[in-house]
N, C-alpha and C. Protein backbone atom coordinates (compact mmCIF):
# COMPACT_ATOMS: atom_id res chain seq x y z
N UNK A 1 26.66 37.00 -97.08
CA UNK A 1 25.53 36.71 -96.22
C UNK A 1 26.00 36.20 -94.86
N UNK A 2 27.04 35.63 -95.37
CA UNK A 2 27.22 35.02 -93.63
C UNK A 2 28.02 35.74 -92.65
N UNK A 3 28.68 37.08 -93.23
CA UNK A 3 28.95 38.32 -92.26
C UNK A 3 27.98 39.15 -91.98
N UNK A 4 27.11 38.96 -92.82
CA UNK A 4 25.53 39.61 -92.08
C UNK A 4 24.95 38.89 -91.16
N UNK A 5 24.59 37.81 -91.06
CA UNK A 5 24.02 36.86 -90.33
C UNK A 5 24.78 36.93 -88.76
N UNK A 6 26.02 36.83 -89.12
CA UNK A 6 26.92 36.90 -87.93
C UNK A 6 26.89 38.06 -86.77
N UNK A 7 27.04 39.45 -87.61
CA UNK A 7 27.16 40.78 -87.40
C UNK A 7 25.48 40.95 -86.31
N UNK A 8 24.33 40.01 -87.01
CA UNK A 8 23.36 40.21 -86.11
C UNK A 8 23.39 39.64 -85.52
N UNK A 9 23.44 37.75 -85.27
CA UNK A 9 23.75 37.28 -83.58
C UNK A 9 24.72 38.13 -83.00
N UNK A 10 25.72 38.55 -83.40
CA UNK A 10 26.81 39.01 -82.27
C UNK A 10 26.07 40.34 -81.54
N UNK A 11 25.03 41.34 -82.27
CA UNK A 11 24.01 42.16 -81.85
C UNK A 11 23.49 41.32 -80.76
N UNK A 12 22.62 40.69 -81.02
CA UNK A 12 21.64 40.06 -80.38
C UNK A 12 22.53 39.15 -79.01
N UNK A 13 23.32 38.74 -79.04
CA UNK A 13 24.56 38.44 -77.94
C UNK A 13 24.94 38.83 -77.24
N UNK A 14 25.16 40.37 -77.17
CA UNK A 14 25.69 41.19 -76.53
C UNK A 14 25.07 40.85 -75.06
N UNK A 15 25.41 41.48 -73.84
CA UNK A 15 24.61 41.36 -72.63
C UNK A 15 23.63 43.10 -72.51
N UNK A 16 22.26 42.86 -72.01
CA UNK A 16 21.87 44.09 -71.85
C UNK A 16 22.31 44.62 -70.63
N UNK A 17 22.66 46.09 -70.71
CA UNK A 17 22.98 46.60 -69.73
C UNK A 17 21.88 46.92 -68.55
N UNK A 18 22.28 45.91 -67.32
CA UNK A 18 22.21 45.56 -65.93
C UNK A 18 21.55 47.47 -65.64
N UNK A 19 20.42 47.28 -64.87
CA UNK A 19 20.22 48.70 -64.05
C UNK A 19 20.07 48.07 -62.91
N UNK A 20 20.72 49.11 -61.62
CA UNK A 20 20.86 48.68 -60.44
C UNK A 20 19.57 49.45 -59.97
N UNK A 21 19.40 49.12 -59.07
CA UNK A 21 18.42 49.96 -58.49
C UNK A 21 19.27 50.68 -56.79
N UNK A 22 18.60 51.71 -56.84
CA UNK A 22 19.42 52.30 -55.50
C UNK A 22 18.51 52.54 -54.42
N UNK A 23 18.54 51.40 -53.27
CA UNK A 23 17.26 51.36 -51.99
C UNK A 23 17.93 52.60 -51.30
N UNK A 24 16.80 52.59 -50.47
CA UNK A 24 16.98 53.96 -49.80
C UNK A 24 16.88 53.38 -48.18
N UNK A 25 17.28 53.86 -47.57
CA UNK A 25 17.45 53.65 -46.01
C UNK A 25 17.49 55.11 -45.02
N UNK A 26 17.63 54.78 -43.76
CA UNK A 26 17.61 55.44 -42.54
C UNK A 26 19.61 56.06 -42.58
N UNK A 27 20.01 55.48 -43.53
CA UNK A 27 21.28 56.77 -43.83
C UNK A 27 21.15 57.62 -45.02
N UNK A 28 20.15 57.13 -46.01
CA UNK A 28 19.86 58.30 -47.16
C UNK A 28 19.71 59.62 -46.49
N UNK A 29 20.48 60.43 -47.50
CA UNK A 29 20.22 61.83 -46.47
C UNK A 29 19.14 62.50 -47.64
N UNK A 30 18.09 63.35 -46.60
CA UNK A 30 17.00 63.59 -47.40
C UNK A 30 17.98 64.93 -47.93
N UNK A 31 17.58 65.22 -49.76
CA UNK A 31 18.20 66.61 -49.73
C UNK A 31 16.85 67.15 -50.25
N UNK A 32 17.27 68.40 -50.92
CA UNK A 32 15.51 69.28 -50.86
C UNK A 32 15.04 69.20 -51.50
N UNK A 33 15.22 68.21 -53.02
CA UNK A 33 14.22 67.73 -54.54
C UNK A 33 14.58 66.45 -53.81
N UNK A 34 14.34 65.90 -52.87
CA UNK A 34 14.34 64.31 -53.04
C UNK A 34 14.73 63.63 -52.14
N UNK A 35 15.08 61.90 -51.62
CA UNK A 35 15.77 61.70 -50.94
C UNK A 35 16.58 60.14 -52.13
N UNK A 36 17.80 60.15 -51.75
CA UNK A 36 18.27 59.21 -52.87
C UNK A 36 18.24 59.73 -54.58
N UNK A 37 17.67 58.14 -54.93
CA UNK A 37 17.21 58.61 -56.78
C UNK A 37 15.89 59.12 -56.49
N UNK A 38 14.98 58.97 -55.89
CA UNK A 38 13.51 59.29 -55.62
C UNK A 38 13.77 60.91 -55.87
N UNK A 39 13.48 61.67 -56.99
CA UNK A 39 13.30 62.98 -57.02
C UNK A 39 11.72 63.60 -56.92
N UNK A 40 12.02 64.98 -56.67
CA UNK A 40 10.34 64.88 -56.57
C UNK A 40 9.62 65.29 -57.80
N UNK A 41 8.81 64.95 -57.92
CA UNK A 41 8.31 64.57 -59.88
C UNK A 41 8.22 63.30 -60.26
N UNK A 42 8.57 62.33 -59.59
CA UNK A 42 8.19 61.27 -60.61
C UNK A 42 7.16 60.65 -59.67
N UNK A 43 6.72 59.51 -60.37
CA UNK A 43 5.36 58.74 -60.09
C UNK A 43 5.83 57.99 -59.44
N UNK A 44 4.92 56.92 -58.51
CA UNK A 44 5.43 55.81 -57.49
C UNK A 44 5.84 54.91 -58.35
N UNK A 45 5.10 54.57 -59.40
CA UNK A 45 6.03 53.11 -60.73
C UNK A 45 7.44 53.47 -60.47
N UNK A 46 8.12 55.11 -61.30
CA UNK A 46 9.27 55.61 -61.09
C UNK A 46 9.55 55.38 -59.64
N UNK A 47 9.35 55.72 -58.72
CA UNK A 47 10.16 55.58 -57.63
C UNK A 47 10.46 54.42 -57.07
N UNK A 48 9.35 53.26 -57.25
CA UNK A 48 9.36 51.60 -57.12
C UNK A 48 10.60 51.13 -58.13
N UNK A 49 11.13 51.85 -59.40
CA UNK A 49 11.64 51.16 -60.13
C UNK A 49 13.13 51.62 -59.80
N UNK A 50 13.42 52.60 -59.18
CA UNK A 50 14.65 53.36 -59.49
C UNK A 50 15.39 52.63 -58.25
N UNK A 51 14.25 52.61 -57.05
CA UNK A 51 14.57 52.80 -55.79
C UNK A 51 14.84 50.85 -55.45
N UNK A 52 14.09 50.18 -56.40
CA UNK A 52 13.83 48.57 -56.15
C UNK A 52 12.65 48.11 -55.07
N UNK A 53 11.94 49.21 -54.63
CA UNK A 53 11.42 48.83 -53.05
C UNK A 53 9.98 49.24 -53.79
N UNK A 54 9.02 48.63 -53.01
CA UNK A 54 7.42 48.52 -53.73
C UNK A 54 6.79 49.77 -52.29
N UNK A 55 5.73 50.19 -52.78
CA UNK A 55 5.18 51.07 -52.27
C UNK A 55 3.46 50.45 -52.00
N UNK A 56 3.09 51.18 -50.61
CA UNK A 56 1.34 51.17 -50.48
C UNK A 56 1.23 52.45 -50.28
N UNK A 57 -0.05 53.02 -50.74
CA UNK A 57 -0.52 53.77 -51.00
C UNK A 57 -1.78 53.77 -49.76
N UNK A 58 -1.62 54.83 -49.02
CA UNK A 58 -2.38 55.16 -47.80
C UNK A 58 -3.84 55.30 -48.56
N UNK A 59 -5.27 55.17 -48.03
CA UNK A 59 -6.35 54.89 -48.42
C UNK A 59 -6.28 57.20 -48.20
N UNK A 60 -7.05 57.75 -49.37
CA UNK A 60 -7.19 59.11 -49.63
C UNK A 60 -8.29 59.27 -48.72
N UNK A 61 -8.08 60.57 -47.71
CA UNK A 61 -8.68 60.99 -46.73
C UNK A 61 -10.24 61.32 -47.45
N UNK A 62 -9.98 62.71 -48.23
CA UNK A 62 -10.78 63.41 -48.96
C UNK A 62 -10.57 63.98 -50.16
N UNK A 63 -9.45 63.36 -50.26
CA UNK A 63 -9.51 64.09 -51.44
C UNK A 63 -8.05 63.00 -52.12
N UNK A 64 -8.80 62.24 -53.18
CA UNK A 64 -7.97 61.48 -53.93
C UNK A 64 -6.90 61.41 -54.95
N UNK A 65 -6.71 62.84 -55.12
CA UNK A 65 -5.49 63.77 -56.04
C UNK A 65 -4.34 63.89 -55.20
N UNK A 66 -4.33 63.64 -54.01
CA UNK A 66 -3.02 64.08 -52.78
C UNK A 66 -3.60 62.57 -51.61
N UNK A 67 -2.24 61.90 -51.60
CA UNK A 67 -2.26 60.61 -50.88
C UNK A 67 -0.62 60.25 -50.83
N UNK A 68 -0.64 59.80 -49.54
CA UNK A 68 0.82 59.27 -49.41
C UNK A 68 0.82 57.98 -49.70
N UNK A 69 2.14 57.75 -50.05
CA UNK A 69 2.94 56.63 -50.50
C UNK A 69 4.01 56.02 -49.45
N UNK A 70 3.94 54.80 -48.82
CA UNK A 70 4.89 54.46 -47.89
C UNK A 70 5.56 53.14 -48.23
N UNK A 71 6.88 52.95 -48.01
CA UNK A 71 7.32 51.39 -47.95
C UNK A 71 6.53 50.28 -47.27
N UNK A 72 6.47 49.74 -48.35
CA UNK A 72 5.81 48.06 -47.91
C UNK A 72 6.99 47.47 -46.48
N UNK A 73 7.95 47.81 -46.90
CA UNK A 73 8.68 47.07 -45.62
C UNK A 73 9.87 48.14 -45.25
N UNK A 74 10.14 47.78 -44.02
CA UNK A 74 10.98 48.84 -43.63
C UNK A 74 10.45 50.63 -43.52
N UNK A 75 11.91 51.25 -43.27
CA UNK A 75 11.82 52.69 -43.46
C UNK A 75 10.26 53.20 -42.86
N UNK A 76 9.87 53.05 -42.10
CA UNK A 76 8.64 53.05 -41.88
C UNK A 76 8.22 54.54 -41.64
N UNK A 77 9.55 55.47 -41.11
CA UNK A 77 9.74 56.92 -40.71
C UNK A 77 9.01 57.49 -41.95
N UNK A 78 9.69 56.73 -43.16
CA UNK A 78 10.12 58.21 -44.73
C UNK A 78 8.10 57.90 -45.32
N UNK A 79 8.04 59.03 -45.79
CA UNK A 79 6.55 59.03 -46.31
C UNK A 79 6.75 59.94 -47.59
N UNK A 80 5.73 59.47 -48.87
CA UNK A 80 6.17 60.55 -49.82
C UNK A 80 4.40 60.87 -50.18
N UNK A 81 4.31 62.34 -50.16
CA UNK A 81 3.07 63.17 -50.11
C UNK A 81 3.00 62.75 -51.52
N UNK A 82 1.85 62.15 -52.46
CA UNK A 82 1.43 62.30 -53.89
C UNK A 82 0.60 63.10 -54.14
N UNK A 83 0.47 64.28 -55.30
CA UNK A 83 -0.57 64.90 -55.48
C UNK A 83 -0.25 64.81 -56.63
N UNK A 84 -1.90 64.65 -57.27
CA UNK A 84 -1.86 64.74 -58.80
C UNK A 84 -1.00 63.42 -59.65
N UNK A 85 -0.52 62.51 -58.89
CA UNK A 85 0.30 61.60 -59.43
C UNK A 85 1.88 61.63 -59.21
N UNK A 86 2.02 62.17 -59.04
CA UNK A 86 3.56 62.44 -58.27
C UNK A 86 4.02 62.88 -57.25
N UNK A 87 4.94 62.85 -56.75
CA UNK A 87 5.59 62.73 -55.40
C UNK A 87 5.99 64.51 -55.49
N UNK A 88 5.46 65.05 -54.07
CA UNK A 88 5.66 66.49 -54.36
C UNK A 88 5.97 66.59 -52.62
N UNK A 89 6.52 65.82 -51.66
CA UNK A 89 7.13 65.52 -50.73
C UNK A 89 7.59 64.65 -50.45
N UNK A 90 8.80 64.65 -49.39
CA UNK A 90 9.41 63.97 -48.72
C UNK A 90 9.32 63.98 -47.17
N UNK A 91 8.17 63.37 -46.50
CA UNK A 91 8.62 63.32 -45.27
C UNK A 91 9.27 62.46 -44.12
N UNK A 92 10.52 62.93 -42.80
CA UNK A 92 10.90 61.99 -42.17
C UNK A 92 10.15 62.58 -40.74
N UNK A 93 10.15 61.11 -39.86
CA UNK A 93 9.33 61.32 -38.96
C UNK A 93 9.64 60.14 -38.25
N UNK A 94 8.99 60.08 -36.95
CA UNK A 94 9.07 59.17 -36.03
C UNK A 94 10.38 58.70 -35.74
N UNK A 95 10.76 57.33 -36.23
CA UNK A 95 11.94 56.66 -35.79
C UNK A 95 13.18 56.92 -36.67
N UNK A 96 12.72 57.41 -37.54
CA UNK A 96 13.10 57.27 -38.81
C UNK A 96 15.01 58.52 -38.39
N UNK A 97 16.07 57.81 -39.04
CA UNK A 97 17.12 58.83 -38.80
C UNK A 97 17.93 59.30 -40.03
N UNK A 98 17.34 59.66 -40.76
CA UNK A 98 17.68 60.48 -41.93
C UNK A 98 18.25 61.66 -41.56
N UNK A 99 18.82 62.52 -42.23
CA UNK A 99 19.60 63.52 -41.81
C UNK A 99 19.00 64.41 -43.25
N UNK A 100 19.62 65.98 -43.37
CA UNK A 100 19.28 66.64 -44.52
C UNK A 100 20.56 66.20 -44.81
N UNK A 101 21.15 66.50 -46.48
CA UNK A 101 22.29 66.80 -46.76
C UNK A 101 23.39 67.10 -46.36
N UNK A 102 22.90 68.57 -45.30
CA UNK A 102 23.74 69.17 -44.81
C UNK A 102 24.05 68.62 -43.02
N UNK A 103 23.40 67.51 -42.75
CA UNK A 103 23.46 66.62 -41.44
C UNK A 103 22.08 67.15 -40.34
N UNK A 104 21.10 67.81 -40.97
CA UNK A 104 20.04 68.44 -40.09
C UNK A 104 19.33 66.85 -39.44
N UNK A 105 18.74 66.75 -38.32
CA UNK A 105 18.20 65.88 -38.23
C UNK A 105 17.02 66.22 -37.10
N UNK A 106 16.28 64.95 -37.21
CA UNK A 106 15.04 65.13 -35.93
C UNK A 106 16.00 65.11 -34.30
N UNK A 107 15.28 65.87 -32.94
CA UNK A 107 16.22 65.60 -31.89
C UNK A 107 17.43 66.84 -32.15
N UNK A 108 17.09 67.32 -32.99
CA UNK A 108 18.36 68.90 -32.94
C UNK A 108 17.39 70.23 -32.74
N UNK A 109 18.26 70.83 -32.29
CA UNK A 109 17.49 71.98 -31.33
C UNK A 109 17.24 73.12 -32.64
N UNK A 110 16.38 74.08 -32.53
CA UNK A 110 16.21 74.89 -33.33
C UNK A 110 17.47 75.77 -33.35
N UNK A 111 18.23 76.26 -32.51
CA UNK A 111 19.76 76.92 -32.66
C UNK A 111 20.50 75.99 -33.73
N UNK A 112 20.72 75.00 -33.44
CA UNK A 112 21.16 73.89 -34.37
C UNK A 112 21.06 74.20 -35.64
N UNK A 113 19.63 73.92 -36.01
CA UNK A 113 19.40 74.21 -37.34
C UNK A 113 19.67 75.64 -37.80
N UNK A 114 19.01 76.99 -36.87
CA UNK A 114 19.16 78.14 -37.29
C UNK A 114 20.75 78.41 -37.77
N UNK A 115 22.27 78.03 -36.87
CA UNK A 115 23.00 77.77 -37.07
C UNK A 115 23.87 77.45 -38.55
N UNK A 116 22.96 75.74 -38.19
CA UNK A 116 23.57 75.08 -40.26
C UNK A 116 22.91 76.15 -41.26
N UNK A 117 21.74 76.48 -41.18
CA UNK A 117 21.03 77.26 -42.69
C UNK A 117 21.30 78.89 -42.31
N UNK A 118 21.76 79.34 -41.06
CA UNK A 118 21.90 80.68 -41.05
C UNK A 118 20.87 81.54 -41.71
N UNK A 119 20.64 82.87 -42.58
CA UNK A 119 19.59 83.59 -42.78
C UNK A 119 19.07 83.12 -43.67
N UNK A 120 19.24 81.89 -44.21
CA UNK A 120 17.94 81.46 -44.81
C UNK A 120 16.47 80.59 -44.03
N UNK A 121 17.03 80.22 -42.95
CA UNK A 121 15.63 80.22 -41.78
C UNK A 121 14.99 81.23 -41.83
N UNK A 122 13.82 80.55 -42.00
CA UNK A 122 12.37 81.35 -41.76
C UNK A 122 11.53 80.77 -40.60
N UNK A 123 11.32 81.53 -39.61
CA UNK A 123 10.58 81.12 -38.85
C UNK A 123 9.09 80.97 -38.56
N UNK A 124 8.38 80.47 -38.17
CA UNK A 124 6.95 80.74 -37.94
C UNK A 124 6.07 79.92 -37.23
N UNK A 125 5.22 80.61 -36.56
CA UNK A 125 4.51 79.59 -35.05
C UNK A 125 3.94 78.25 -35.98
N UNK A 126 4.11 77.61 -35.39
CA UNK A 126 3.53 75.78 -35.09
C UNK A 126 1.97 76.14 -35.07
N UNK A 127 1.17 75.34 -35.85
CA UNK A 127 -0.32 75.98 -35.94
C UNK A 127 -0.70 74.70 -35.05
N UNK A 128 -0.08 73.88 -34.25
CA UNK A 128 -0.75 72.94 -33.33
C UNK A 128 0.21 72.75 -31.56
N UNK A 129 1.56 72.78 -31.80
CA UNK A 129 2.29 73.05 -30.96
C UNK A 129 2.89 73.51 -30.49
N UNK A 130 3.80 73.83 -29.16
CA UNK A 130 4.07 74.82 -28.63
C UNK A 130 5.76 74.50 -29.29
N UNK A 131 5.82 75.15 -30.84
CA UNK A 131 7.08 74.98 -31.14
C UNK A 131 6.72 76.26 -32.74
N UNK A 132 7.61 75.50 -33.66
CA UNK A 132 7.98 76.66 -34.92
C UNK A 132 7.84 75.80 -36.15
N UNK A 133 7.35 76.07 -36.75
CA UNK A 133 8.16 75.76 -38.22
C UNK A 133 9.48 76.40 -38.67
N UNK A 134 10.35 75.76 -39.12
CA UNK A 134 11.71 76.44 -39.60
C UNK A 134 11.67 76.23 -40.85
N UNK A 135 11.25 77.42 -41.86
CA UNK A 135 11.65 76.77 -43.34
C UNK A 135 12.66 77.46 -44.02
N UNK A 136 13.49 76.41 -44.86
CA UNK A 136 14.45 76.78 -45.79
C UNK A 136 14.02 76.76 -46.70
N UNK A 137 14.26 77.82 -47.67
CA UNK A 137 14.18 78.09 -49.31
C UNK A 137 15.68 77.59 -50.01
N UNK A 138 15.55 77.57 -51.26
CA UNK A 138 16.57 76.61 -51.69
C UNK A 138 17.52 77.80 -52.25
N UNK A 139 18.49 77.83 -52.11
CA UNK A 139 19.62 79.12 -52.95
C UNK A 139 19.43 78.85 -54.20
N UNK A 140 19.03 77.89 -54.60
CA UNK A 140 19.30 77.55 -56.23
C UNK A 140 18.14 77.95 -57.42
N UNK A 141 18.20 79.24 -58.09
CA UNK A 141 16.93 79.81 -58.71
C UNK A 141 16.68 78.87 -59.16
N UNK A 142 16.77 77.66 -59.55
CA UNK A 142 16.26 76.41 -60.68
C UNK A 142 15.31 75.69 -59.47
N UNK A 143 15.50 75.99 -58.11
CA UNK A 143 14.83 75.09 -57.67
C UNK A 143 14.09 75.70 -56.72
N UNK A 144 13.54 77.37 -57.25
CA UNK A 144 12.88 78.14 -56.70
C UNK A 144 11.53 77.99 -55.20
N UNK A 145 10.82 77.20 -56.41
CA UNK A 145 9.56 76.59 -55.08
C UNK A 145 10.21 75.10 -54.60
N UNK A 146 11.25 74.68 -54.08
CA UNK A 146 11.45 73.79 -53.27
C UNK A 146 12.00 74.62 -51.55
N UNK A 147 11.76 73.61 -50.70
CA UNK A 147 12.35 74.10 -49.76
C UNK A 147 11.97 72.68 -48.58
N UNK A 148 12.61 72.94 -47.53
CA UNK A 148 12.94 72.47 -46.05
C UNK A 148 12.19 72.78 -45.31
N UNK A 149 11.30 72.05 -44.27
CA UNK A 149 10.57 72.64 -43.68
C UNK A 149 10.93 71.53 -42.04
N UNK A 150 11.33 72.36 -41.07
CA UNK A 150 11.58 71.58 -39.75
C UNK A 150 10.28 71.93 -39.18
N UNK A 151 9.79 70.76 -38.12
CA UNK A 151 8.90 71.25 -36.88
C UNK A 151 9.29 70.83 -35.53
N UNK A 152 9.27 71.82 -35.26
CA UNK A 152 9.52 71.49 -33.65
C UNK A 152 8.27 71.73 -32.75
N UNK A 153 9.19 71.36 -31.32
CA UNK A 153 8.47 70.94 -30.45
C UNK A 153 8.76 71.72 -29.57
N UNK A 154 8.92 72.12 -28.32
CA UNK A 154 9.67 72.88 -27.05
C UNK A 154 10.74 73.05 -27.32
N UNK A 155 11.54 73.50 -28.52
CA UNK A 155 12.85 73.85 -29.27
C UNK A 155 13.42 72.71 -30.02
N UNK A 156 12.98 71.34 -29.84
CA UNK A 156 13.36 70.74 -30.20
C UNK A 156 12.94 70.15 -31.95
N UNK A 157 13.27 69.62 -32.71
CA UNK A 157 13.34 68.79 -34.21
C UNK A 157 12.44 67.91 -33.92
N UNK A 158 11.00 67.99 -34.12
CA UNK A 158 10.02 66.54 -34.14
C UNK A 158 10.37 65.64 -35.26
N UNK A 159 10.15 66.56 -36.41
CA UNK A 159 10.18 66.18 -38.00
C UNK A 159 10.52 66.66 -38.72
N UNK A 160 10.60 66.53 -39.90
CA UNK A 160 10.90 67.50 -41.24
C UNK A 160 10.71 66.87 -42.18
N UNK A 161 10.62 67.73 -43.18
CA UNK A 161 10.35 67.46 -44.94
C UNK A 161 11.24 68.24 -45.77
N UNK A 162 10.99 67.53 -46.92
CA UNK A 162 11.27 68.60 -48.32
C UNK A 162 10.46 68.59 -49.40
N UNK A 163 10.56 69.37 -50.24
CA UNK A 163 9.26 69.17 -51.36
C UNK A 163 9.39 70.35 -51.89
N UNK A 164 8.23 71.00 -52.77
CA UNK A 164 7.61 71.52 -53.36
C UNK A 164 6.83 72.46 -52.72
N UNK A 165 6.77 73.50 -53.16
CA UNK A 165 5.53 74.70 -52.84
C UNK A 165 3.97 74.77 -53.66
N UNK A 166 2.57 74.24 -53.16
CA UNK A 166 2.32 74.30 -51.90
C UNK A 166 2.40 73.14 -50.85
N UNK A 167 2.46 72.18 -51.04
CA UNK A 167 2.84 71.02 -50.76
C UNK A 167 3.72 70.83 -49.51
N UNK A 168 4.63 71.03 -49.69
CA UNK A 168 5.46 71.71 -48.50
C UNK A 168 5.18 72.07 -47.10
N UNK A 169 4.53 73.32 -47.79
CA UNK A 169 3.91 74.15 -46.01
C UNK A 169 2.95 73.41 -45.62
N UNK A 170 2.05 72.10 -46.09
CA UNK A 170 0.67 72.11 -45.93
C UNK A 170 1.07 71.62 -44.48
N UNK A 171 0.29 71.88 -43.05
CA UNK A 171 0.32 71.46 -42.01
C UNK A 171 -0.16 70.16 -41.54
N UNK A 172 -1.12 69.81 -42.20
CA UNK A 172 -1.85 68.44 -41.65
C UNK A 172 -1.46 67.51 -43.42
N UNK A 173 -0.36 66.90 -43.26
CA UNK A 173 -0.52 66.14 -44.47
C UNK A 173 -0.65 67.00 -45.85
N UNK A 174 -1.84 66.45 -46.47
CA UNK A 174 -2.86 66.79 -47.70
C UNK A 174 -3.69 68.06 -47.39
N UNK A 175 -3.88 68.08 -46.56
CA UNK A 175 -4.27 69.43 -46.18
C UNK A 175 -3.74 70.70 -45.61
């Protein structure tokens, strides 16, 4: 009995294994399922828990199935599109200096980008400004409907995302 007894405090003793959490910042490089641990698919709980950083939830325009999710503090650029309960974008914007994976960033010229992604740019007019959408599709059949989407401005990188198809292309946000 008393190597049983033992055998379970020394169980119960053990230390539980520590999860770190991994914050995300203005050097996370966004890649095209995600930026960091934040993949796209999981819920804001998941992304609050993985990431350590708490989220608000933008008040739903019109429609309460698709709403962004932003840092309570900091990062004020990165925004993540929710529809249906999960994160089905990644967008960077404003101040924000994230890079893609491959070093794409806001402030780079459309040659630039056409350049890094070569014939997988897709081009197509800006449905508000005098610029393009540039989208990348992902080489990877597993990650078929993801892709890259740049916007520019007078040649220049305003913003960009990654995400999910339809989600992705949508022009105004949620819509």
């Amino acid at each position: 009995m008393q190597k049983t007894v033992l055998c379970v405090l020394a169980a119960i003793a053990l230390p539980a294994v520590a999860f770190a959490a991994t914050a995300i910042t203005y050097d996370t490089p966004l890649d095209i399922d995600g930026i960091g641990p934040i993949k796209l698919g999981m819920t804001v709980k998941e992304a609050e828990r993985i990431s350590g950083a708490k989220f608000v939830i933008d008040d739903p325009l019109d429609d309460p199935s698709c709403v962004y999710a932003r840092f309570t503090k900091g990062n004020e650029g990165i925004a993540f599109m929710v529809a249906d309960g999960r994160i089905a974008r990644v967008d960077i914007m404003d101040q924000a200096t994230n890079k893609t994976a491959r070093g794409a960033a806001i402030g780079w010229t459309e040659e630039q980008v056409k350049k890094l992604y070569g014939k997988a740019v897709k081009v197509t007019k800006h449905a508000y400004a005098d610029g393009h959408y540039l989208t990348i599709k992902s080489a990877d059949p597993k990650q078929g409907k993801l892709r890259y989407v740049f916007e520019t401005e007078h040649g220049k990188v305003t913003q960009f995302r990654s995400g999910r198809e339809p989600e992705v292309e949508y022009a105004e946000g949620c819509a």
